[in-house]
N, C-alpha and C. Protein backbone atom coordinates (compact mmCIF):
# COMPACT_ATOMS: atom_id res chain seq x y z
N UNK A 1 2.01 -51.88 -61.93
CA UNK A 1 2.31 -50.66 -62.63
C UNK A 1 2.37 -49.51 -61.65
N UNK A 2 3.15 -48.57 -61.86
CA UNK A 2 3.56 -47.47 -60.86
C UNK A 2 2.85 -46.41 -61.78
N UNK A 3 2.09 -45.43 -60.91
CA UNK A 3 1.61 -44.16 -61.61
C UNK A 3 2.13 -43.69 -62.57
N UNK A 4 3.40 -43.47 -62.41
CA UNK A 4 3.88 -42.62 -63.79
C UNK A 4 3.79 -43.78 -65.23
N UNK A 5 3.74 -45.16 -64.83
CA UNK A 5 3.73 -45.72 -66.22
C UNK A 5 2.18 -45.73 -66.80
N UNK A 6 1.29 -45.63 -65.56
CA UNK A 6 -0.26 -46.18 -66.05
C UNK A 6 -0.53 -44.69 -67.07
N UNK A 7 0.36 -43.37 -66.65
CA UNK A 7 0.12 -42.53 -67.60
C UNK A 7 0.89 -42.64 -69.06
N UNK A 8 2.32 -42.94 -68.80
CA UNK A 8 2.02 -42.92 -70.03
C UNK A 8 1.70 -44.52 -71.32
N UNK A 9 1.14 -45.29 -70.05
CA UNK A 9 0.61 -46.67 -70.93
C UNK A 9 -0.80 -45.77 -71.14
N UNK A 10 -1.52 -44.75 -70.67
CA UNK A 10 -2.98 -44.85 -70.99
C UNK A 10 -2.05 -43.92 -72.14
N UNK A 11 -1.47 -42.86 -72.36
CA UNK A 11 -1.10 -41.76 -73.20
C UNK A 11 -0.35 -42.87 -74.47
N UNK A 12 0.12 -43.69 -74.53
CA UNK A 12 0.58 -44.43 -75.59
C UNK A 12 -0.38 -45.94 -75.94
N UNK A 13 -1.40 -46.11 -75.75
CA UNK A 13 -2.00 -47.39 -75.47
C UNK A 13 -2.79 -47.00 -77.13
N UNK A 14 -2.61 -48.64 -77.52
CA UNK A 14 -2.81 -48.39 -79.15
C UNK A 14 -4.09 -50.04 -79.46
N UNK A 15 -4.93 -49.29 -78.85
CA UNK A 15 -6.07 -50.56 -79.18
C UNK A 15 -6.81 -51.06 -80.43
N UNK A 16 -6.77 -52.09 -80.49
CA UNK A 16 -6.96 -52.45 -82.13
C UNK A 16 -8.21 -52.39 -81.83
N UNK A 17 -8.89 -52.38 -82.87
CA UNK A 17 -10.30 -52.28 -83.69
C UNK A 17 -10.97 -53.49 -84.59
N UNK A 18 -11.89 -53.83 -83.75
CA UNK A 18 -12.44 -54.94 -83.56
C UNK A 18 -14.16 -54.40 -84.70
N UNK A 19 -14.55 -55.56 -85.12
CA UNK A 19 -15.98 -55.36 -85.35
C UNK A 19 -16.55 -54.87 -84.41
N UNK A 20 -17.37 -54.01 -84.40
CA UNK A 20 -18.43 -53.40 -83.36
C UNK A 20 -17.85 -53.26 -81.92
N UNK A 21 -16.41 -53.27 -82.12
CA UNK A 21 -15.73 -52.59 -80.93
C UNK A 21 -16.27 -51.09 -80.82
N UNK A 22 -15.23 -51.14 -79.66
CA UNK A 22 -15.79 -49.33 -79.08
C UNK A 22 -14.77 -48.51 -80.57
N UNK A 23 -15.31 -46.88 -80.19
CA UNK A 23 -15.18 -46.28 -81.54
C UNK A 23 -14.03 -45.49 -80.73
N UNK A 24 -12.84 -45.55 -81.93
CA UNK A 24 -11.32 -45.52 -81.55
C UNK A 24 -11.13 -44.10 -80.92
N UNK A 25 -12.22 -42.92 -81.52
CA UNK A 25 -11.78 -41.84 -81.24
C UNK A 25 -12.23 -41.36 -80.06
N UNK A 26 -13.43 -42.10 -79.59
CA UNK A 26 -14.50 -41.83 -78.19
C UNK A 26 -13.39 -42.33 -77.04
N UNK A 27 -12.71 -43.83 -77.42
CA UNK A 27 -11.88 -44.10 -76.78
C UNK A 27 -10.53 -42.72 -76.35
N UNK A 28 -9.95 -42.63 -77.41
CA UNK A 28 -8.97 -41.68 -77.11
C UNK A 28 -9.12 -41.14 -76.03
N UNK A 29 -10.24 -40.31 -76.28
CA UNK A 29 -10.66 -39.26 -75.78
C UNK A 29 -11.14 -39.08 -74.49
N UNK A 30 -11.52 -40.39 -73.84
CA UNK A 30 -11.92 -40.78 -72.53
C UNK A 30 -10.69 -40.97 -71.94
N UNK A 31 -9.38 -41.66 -72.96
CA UNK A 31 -8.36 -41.97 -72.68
C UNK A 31 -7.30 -40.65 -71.89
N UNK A 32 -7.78 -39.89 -72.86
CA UNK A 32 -7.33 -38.49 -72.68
C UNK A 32 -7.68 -37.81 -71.72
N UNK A 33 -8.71 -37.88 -71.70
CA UNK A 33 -9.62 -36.67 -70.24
C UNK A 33 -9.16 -37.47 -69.10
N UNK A 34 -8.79 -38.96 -69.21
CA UNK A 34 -8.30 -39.40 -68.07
C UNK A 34 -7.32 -39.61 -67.61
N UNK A 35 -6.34 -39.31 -68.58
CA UNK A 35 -4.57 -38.87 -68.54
C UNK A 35 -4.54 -37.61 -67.62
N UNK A 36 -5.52 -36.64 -68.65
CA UNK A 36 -5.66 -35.56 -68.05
C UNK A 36 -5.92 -34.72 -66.45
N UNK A 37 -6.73 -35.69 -65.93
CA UNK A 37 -6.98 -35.73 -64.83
C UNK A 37 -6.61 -36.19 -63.79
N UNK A 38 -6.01 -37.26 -64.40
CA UNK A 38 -4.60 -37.98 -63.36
C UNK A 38 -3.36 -37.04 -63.28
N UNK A 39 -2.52 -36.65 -64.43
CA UNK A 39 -1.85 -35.31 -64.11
C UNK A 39 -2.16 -34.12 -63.14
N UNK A 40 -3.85 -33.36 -63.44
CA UNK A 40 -4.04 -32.54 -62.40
C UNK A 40 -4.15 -33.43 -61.03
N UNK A 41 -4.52 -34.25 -60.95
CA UNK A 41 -5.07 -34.86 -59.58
C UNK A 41 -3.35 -34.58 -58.94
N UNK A 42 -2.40 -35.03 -59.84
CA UNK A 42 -0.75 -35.58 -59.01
C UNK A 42 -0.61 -34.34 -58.78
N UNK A 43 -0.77 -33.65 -59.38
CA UNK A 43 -0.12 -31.79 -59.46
C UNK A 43 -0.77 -31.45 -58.31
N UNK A 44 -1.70 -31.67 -58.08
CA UNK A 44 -2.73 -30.84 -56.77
C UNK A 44 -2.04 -31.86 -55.95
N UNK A 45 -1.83 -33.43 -55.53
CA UNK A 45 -1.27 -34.00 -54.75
C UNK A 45 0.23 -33.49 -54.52
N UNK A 46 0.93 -33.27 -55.69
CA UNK A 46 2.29 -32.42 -55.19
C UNK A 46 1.98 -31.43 -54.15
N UNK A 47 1.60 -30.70 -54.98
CA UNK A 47 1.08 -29.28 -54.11
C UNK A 47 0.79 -29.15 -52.81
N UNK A 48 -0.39 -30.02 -52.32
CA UNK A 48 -0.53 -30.43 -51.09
C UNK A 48 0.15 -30.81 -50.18
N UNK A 49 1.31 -31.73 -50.50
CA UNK A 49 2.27 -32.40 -50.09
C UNK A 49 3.23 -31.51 -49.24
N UNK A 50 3.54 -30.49 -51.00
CA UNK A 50 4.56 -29.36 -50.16
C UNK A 50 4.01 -28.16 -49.59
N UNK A 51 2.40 -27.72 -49.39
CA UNK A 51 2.03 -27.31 -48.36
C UNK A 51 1.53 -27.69 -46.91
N UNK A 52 1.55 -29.62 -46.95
CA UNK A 52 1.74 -29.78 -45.96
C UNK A 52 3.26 -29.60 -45.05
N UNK A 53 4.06 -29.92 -45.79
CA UNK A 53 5.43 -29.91 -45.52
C UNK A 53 5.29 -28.52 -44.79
N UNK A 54 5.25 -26.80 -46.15
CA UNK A 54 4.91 -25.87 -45.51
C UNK A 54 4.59 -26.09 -43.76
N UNK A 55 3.72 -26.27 -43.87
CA UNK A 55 2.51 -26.15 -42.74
C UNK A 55 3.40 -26.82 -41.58
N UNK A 56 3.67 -28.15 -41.74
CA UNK A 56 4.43 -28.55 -40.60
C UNK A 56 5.68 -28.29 -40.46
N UNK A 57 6.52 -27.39 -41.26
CA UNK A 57 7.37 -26.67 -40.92
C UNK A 57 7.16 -25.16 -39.55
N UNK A 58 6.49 -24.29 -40.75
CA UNK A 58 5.69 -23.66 -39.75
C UNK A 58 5.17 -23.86 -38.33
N UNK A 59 4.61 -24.50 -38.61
CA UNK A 59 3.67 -25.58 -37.16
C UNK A 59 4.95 -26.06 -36.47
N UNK A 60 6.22 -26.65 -36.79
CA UNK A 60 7.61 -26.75 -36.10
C UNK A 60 7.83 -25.88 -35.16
N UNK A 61 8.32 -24.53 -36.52
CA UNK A 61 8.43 -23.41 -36.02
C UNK A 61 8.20 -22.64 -34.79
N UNK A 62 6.85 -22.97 -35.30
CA UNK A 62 5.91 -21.96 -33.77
C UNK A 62 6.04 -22.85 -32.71
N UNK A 63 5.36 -23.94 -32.72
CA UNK A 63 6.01 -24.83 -31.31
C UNK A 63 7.05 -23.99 -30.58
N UNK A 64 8.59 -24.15 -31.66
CA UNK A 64 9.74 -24.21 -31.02
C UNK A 64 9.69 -22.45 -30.52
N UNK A 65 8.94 -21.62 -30.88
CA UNK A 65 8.95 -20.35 -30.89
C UNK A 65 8.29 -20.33 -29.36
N UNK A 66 7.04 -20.80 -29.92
CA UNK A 66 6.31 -20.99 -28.30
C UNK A 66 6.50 -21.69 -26.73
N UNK A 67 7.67 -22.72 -27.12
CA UNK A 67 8.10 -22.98 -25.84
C UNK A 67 9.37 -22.16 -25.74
N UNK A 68 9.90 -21.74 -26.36
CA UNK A 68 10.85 -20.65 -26.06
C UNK A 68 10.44 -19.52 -25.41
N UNK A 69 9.13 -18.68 -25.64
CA UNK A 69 8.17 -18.22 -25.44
C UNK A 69 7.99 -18.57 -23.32
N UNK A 70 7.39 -19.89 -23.74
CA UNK A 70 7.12 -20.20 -22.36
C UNK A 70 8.46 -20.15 -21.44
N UNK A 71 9.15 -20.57 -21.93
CA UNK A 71 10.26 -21.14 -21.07
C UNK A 71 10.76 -19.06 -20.61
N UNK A 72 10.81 -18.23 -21.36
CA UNK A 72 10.89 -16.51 -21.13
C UNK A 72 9.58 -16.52 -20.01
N UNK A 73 8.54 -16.61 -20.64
CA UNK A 73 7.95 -16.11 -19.22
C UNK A 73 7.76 -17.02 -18.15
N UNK A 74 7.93 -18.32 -17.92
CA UNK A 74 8.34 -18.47 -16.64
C UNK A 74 9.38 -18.30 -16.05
N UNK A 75 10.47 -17.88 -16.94
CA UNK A 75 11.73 -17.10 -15.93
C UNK A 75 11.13 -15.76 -15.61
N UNK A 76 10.33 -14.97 -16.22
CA UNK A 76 10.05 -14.05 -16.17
C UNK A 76 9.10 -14.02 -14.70
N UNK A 77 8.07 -14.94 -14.44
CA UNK A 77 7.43 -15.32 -13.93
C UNK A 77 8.32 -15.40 -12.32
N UNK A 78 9.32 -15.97 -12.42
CA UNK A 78 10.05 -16.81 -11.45
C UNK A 78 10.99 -15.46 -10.60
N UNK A 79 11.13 -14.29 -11.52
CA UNK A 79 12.04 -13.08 -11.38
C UNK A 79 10.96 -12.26 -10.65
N UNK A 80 9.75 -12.21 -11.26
CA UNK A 80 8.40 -11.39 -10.84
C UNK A 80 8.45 -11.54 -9.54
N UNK A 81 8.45 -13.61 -9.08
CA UNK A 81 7.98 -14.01 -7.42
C UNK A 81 9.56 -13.42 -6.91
N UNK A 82 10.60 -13.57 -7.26
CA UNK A 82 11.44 -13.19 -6.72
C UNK A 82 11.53 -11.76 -5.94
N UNK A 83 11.33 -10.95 -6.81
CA UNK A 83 11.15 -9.18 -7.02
C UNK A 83 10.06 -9.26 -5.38
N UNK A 84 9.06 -9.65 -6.12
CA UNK A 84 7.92 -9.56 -5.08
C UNK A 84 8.36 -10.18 -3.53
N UNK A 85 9.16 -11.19 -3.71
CA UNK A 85 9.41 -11.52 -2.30
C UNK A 85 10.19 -10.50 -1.26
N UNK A 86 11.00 -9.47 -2.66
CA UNK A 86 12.23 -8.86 -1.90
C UNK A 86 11.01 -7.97 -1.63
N UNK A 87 10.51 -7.49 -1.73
CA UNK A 87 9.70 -6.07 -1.84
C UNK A 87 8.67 -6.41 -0.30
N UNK A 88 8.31 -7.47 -0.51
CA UNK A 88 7.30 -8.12 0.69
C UNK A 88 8.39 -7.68 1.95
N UNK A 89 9.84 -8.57 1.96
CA UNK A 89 10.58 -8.32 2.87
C UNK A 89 10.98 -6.58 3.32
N UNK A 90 11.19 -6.21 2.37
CA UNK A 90 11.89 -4.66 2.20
C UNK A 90 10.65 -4.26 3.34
N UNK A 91 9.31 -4.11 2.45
CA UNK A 91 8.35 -3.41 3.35
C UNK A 91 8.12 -4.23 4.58
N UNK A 92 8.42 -5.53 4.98
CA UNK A 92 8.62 -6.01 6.42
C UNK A 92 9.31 -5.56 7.43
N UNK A 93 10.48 -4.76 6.60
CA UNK A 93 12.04 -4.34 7.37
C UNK A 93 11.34 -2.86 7.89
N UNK A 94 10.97 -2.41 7.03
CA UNK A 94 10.59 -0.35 6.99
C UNK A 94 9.22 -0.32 8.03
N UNK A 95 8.43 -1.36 7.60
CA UNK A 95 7.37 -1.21 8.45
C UNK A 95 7.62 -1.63 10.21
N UNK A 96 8.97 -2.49 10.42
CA UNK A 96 9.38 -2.99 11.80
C UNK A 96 9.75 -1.89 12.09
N UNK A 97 10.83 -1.18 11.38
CA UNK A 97 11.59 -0.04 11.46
C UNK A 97 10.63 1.26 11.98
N UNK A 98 9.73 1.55 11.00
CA UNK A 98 8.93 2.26 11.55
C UNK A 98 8.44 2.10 12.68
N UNK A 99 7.79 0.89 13.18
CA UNK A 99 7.28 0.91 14.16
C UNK A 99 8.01 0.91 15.48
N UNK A 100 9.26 0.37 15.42
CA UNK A 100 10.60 0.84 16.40
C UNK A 100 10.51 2.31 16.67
N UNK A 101 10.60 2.76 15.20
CA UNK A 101 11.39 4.56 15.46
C UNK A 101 10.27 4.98 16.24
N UNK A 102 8.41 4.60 16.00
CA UNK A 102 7.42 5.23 16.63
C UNK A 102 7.55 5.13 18.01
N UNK A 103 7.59 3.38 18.38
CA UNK A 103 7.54 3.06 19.74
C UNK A 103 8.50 4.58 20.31
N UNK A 104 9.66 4.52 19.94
CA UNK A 104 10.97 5.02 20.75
C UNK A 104 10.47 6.53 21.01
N UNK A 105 9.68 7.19 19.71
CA UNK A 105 9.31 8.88 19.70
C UNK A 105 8.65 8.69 21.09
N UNK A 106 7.27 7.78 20.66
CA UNK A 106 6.34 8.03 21.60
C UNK A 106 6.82 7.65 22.87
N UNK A 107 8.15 6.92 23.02
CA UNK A 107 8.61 6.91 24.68
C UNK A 107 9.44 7.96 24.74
N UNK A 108 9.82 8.85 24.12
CA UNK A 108 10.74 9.96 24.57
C UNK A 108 9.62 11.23 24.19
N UNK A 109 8.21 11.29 23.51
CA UNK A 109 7.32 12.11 23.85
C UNK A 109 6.48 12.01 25.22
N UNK A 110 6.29 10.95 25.67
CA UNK A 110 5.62 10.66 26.59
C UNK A 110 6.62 11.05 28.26
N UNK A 111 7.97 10.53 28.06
CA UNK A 111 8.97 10.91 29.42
C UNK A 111 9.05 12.50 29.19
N UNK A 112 9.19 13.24 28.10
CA UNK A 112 9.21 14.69 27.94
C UNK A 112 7.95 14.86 28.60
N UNK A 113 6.60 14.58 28.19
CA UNK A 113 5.48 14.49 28.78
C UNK A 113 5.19 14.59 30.80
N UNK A 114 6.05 13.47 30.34
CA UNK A 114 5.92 12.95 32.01
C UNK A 114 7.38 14.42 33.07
N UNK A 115 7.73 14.57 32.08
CA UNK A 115 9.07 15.33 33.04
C UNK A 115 8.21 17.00 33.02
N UNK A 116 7.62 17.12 32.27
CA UNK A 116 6.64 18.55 31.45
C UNK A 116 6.11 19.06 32.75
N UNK A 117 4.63 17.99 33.06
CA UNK A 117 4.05 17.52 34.20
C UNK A 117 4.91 17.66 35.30
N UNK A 118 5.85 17.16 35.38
CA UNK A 118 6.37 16.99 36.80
C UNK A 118 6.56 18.09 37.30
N UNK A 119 7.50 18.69 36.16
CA UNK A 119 7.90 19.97 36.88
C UNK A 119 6.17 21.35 36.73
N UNK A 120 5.58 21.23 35.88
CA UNK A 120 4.10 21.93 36.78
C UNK A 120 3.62 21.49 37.56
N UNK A 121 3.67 20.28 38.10
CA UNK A 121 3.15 19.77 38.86
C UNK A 121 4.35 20.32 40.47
N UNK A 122 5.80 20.56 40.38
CA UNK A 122 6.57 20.83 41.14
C UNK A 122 6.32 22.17 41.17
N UNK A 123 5.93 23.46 40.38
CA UNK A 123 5.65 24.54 39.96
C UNK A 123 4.19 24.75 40.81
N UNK A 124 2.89 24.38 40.98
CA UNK A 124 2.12 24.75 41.50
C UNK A 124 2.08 24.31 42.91
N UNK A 125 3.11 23.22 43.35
CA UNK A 125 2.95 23.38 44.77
C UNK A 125 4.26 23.97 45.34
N UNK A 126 4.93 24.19 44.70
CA UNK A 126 5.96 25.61 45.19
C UNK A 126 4.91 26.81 45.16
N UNK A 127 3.92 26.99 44.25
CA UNK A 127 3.19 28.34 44.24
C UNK A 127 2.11 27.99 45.54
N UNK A 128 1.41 26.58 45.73
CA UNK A 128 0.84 26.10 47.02
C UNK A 128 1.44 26.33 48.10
N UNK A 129 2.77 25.79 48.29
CA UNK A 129 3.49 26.39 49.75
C UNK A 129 3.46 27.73 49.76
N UNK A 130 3.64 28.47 48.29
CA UNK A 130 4.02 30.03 49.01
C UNK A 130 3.01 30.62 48.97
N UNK A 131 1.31 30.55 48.52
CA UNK A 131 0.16 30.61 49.19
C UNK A 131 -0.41 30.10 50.67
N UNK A 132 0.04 28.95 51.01
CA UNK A 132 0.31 28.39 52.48
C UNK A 132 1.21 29.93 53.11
N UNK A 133 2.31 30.15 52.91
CA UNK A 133 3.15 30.60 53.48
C UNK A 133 2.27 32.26 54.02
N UNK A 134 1.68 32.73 52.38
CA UNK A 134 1.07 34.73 52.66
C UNK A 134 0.25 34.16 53.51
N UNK A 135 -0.71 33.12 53.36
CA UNK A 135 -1.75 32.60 54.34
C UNK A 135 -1.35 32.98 55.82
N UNK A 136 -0.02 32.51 56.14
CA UNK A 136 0.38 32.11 57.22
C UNK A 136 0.70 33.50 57.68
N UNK A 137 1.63 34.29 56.93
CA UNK A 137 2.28 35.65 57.19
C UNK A 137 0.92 36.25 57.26
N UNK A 138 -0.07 36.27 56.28
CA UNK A 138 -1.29 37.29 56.55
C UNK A 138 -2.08 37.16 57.80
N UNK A 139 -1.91 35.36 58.53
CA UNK A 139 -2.81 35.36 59.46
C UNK A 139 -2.04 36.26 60.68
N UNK A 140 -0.86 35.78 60.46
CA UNK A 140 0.16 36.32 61.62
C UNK A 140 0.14 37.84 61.69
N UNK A 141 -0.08 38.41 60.36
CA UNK A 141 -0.19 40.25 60.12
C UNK A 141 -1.68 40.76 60.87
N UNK A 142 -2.21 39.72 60.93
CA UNK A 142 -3.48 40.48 60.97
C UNK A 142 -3.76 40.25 62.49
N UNK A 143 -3.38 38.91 62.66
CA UNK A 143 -3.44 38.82 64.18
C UNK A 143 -2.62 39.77 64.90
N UNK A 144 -1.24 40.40 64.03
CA UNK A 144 -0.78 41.35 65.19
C UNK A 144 -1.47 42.56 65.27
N UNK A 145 -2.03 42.96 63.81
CA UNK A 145 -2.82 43.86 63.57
C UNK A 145 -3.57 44.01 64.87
N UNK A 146 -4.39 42.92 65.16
CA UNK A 146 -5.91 42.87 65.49
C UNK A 146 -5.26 43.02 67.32
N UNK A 147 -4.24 42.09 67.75
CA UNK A 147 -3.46 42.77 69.08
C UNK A 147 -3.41 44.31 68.97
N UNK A 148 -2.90 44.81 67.90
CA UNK A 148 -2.42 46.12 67.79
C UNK A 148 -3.50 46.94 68.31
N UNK A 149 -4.96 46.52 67.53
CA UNK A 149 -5.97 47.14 67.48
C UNK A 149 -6.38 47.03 68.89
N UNK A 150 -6.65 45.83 69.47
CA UNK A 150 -7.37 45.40 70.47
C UNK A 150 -6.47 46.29 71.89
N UNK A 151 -5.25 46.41 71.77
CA UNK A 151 -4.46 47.26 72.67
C UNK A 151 -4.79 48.67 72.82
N UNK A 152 -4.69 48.95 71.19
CA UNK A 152 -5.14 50.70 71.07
C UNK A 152 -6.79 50.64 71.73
N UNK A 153 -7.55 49.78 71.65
CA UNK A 153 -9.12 50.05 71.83
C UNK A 153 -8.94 50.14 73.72
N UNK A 154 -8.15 49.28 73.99
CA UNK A 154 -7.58 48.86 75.56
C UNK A 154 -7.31 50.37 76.20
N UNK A 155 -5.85 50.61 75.74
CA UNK A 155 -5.74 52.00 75.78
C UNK A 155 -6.74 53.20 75.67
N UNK A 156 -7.69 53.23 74.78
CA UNK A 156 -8.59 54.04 75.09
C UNK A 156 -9.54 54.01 75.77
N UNK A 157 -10.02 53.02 75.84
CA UNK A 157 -11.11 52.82 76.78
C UNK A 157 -10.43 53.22 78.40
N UNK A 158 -9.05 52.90 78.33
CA UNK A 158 -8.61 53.49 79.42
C UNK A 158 -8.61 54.82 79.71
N UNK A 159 -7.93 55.57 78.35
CA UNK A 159 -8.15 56.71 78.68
C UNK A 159 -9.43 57.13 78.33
N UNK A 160 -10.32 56.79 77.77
CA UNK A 160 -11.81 56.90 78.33
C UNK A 160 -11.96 57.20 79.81
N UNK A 161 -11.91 56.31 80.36
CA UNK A 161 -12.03 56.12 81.39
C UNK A 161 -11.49 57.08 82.20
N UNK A 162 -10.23 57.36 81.91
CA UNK A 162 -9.51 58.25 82.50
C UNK A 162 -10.09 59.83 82.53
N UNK A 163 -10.72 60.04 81.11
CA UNK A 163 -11.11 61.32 81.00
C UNK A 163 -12.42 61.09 82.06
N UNK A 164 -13.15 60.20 81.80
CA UNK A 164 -14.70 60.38 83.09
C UNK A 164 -14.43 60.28 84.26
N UNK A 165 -12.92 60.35 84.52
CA UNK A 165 -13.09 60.46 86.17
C UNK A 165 -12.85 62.02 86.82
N UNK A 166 -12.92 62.74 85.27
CA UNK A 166 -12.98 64.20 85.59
C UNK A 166 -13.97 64.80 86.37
N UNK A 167 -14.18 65.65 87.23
CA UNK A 167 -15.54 66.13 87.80
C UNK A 167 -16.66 66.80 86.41
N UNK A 168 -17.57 66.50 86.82
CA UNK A 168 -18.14 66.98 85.52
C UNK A 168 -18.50 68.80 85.63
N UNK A 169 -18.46 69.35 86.93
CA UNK A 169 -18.31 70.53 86.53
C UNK A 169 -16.90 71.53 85.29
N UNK A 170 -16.31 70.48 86.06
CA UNK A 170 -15.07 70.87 85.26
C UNK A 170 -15.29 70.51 83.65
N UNK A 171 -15.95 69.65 83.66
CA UNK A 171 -16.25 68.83 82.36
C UNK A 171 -17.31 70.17 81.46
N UNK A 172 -18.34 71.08 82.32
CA UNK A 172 -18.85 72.06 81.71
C UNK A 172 -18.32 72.80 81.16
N UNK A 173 -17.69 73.40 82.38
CA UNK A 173 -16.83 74.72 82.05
C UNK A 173 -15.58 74.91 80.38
N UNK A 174 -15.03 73.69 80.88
CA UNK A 174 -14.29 73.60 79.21
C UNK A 174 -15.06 73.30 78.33
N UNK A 175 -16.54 72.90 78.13
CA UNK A 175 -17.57 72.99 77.28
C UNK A 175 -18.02 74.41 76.23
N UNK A 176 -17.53 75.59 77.36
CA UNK A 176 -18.38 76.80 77.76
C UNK A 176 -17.55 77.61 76.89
């Protein structure tokens, strides 16, 4: 017997009545509450059925949502390492770059440097030779000076000399 007949063989079932058989209407009635309950039981088994269905539709659903899902962010993922690689490189390029353009400043600050120097350094012994040089002219000035002097002192002492070979009376008298 298939479910749907055992209902309606219990819903049509016509039991004769026997001496001290069971009592026809107690029967029914058990008969009944148990029709009854086989209907709700199928109804709640429908039900279930098509909220499992529900459910594993749904539950389909999301799967297919969620590896779609995945499959976006590991491209997303894959674009990120990409991005990041260019960016790694970019700042590899700017930071070489930079350090080129520095090297090159600091060799054309440093030869400015070095040429700066040179020429003070060419500047104070041009001002050294021509301190050498007054040195030289002053010793030479002074030495003629000091001839000059030493001649004039020569000279007088001569004419020193010259005047004491005056008689000294004579030497009174123009005193007087």
């Amino acid at each position: 017997m298939t479910a749907d007949d055992i209902l309606d063989y219990l819903e049509t079932v016509d039991l004769k009545t026997k001496m001290r058989g069971y009592d026809q209407v107690e029967v029914d009635e058990i008969f009944d509450r148990v029709a009854e309950e086989i209907k709700i039981l199928r109804e709640e088994l429908k039900n279930s059925k098509e909220k499992e269905r529900i459910a594993e539709d749904h539950l389909e659903s999301e799967m297919k949502r969620l590896v779609l899902r995945e499959k976006e962010i590991e491209t997303l993922l894959k674009e990120a390492e990409g991005e990041a690689t260019k960016i790694i490189e970019n700042s590899r390029i700017k930071a070489e770059s930079l350090r080129s353009s520095t090297e090159k400043e600091i060799q054309i600050l440093a030869s400015e440097e070095r040429e700066k120097l040179k020429s003070e350094l060419f500047e104070i012994e041009n001002r050294q030779k021509d301190i050498h040089n007054n040195v030289n002219l002053f010793e030479h000035q002074f030495s003629a000076h000091r001839e000059r002097i030493l001649r004039a002192l020569t000279d007088m002492q001569g004419a020193i000399k010259e005047l004491s070979l005056l008689p000294e009376s004579e030497d009174l008298d123009s005193k007087s």
